[in-house]
N, C-alpha and C. Protein backbone atom coordinates (compact mmCIF):
# COMPACT_ATOMS: atom_id res chain seq x y z
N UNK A 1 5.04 6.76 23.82
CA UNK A 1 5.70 6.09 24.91
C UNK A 1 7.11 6.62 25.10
N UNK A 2 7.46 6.98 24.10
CA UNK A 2 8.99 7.31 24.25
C UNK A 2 9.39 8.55 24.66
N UNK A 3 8.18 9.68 24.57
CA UNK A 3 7.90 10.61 25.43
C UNK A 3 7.93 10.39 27.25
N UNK A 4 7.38 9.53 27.67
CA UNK A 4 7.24 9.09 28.62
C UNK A 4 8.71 8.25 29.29
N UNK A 5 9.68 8.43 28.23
CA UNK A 5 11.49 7.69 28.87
C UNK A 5 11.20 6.29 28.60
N UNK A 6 10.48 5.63 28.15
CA UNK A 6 10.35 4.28 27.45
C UNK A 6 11.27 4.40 26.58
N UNK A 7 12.42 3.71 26.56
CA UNK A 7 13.72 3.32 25.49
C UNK A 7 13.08 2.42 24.20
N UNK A 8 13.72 3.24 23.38
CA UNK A 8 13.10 2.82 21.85
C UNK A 8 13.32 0.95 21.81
N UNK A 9 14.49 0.86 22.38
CA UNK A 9 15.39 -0.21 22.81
C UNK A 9 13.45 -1.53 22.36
N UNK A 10 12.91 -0.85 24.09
CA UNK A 10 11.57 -1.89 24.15
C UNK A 10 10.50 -1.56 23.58
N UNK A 11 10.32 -0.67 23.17
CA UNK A 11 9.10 -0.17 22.63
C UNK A 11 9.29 -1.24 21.16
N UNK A 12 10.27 -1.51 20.74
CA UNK A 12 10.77 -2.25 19.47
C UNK A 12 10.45 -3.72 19.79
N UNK A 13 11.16 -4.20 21.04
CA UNK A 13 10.96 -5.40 21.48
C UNK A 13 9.27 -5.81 21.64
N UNK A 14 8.82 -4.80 22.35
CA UNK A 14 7.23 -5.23 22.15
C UNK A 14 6.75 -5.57 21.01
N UNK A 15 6.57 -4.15 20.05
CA UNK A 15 6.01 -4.11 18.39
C UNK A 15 6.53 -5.56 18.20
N UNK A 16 7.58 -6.30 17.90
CA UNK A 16 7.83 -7.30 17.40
C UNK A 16 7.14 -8.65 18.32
N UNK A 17 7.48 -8.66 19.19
CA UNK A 17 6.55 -9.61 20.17
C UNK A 17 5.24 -9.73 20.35
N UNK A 18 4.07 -8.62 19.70
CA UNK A 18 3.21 -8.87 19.57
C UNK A 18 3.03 -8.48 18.17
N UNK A 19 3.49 -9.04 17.15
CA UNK A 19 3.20 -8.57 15.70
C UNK A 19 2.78 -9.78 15.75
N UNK A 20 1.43 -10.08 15.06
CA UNK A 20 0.69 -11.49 14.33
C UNK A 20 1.46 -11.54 12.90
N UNK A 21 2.28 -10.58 12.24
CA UNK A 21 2.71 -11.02 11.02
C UNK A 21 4.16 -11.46 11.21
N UNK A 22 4.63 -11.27 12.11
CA UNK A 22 5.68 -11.68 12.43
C UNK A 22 7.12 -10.69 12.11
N UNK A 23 6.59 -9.38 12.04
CA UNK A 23 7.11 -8.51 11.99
C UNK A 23 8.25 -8.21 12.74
N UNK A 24 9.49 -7.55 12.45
CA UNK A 24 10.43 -6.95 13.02
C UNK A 24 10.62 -5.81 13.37
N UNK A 25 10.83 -4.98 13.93
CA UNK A 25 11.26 -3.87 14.54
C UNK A 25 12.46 -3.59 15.33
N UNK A 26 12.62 -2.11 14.79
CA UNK A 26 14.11 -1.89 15.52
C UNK A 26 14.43 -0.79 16.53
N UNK A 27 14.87 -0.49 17.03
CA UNK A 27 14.27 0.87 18.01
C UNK A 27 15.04 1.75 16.79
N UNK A 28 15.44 2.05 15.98
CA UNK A 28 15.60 3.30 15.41
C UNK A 28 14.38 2.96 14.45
N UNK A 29 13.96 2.18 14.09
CA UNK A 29 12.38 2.68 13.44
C UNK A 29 11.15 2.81 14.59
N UNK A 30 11.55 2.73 15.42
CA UNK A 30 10.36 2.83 17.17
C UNK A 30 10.50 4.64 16.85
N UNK A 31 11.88 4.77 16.91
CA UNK A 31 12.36 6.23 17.08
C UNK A 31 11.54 6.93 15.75
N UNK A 32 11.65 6.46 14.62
CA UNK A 32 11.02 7.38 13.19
C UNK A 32 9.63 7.45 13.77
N UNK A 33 8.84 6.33 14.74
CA UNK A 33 7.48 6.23 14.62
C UNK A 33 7.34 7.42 15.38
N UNK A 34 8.08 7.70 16.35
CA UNK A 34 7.82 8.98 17.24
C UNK A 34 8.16 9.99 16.37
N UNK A 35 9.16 10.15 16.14
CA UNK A 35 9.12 11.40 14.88
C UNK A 35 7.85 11.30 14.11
N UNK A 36 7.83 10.68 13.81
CA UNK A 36 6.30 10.72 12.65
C UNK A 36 4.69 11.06 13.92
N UNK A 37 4.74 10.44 14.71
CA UNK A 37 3.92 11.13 15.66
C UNK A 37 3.66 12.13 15.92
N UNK A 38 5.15 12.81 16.37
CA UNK A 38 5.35 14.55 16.63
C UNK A 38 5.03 15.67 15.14
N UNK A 39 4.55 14.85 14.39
CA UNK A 39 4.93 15.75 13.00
C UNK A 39 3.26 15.91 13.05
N UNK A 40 2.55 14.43 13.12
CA UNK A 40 0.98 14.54 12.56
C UNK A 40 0.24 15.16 14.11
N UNK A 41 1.00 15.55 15.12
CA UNK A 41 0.57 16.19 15.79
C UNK A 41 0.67 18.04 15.74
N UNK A 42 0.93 18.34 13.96
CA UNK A 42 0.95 19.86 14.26
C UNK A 42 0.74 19.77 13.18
N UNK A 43 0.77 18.90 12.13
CA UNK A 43 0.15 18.97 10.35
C UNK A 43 -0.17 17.11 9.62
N UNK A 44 -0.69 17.72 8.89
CA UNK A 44 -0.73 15.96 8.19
C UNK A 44 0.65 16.40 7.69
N UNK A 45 1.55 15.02 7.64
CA UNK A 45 3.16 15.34 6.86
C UNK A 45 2.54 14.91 5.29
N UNK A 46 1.62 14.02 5.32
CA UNK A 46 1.51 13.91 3.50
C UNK A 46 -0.15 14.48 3.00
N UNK A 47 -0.57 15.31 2.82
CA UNK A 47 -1.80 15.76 2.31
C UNK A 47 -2.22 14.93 1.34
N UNK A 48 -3.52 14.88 1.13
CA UNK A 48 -4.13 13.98 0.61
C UNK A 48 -3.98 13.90 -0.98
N UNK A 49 -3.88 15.45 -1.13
CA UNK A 49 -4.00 15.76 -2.53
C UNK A 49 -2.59 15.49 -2.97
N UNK A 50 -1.29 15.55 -2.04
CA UNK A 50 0.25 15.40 -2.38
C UNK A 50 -0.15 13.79 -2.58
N UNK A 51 -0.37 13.01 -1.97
CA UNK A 51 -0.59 11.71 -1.52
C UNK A 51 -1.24 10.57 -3.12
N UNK A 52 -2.38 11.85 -3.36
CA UNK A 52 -2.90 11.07 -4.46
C UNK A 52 -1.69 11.20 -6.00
N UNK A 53 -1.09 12.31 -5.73
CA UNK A 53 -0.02 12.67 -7.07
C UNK A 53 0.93 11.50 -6.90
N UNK A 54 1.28 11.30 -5.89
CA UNK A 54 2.42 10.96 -5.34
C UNK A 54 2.06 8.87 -6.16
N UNK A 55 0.90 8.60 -5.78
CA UNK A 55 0.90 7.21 -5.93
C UNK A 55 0.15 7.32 -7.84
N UNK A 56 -0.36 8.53 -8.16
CA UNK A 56 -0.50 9.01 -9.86
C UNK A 56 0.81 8.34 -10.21
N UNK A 57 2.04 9.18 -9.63
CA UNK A 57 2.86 9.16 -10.40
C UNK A 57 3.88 7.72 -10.54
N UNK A 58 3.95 6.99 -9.27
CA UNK A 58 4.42 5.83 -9.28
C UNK A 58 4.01 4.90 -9.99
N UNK A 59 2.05 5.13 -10.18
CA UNK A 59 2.01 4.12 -11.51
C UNK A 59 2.40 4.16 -12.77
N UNK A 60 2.60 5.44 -12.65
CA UNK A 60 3.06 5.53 -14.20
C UNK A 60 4.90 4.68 -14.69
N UNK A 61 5.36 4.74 -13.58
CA UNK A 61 6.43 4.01 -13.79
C UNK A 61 7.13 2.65 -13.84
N UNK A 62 5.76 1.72 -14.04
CA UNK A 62 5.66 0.49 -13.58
C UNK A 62 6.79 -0.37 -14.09
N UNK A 63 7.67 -1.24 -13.87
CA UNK A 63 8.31 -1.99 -14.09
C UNK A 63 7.86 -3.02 -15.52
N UNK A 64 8.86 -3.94 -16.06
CA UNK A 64 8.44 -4.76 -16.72
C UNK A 64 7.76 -5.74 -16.39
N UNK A 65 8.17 -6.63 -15.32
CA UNK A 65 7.66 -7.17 -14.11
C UNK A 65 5.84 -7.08 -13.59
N UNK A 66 5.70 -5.67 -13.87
CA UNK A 66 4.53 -5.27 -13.17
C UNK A 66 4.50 -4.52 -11.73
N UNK A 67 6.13 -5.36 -11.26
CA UNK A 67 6.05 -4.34 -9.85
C UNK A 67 6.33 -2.81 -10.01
N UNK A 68 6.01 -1.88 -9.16
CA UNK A 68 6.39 -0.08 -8.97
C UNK A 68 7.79 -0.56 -8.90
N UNK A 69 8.51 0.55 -9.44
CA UNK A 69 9.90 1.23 -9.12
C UNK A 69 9.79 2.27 -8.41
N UNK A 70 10.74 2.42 -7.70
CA UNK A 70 11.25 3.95 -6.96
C UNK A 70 10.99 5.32 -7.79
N UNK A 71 10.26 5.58 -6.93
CA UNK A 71 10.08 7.10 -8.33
C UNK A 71 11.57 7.96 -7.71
């Protein structure tokens, strides 16, 4: 949409107005979603095989808690 001159501004206001979880949005994350659009339109940005290392390795760092930490 934002291709199209739709201001991140509403594209944000919508996402949030129709979120059933009650979600927030901001137009600079409207804006990342388009970046992230333009990216999986010329490669996957996370490969599957990066993808599976990637969540390997976060378990390994589990908190005391039980929750993940930041790898």
């Amino acid at each position: 949409m934002g291709k199209e001159g739709i201001f991140p501004e509403v594209i944000a206001a919508q996402l949030t107005a129709t979120s059933k979880k009650g979600h927030r949005y901001s137009a600079d994350f409207a804006e990342q979603l388009q970046n992230l659009y333009d990216d999986c339109l010329s490669v996957t940005p996370i490969p599957n095989k990066v993808a599976k290392a990637l969540i390997k390795d976060q378990r390994g760092v589990e908190g005391q808690d039980g929750d993940l930490l930041p790898a």
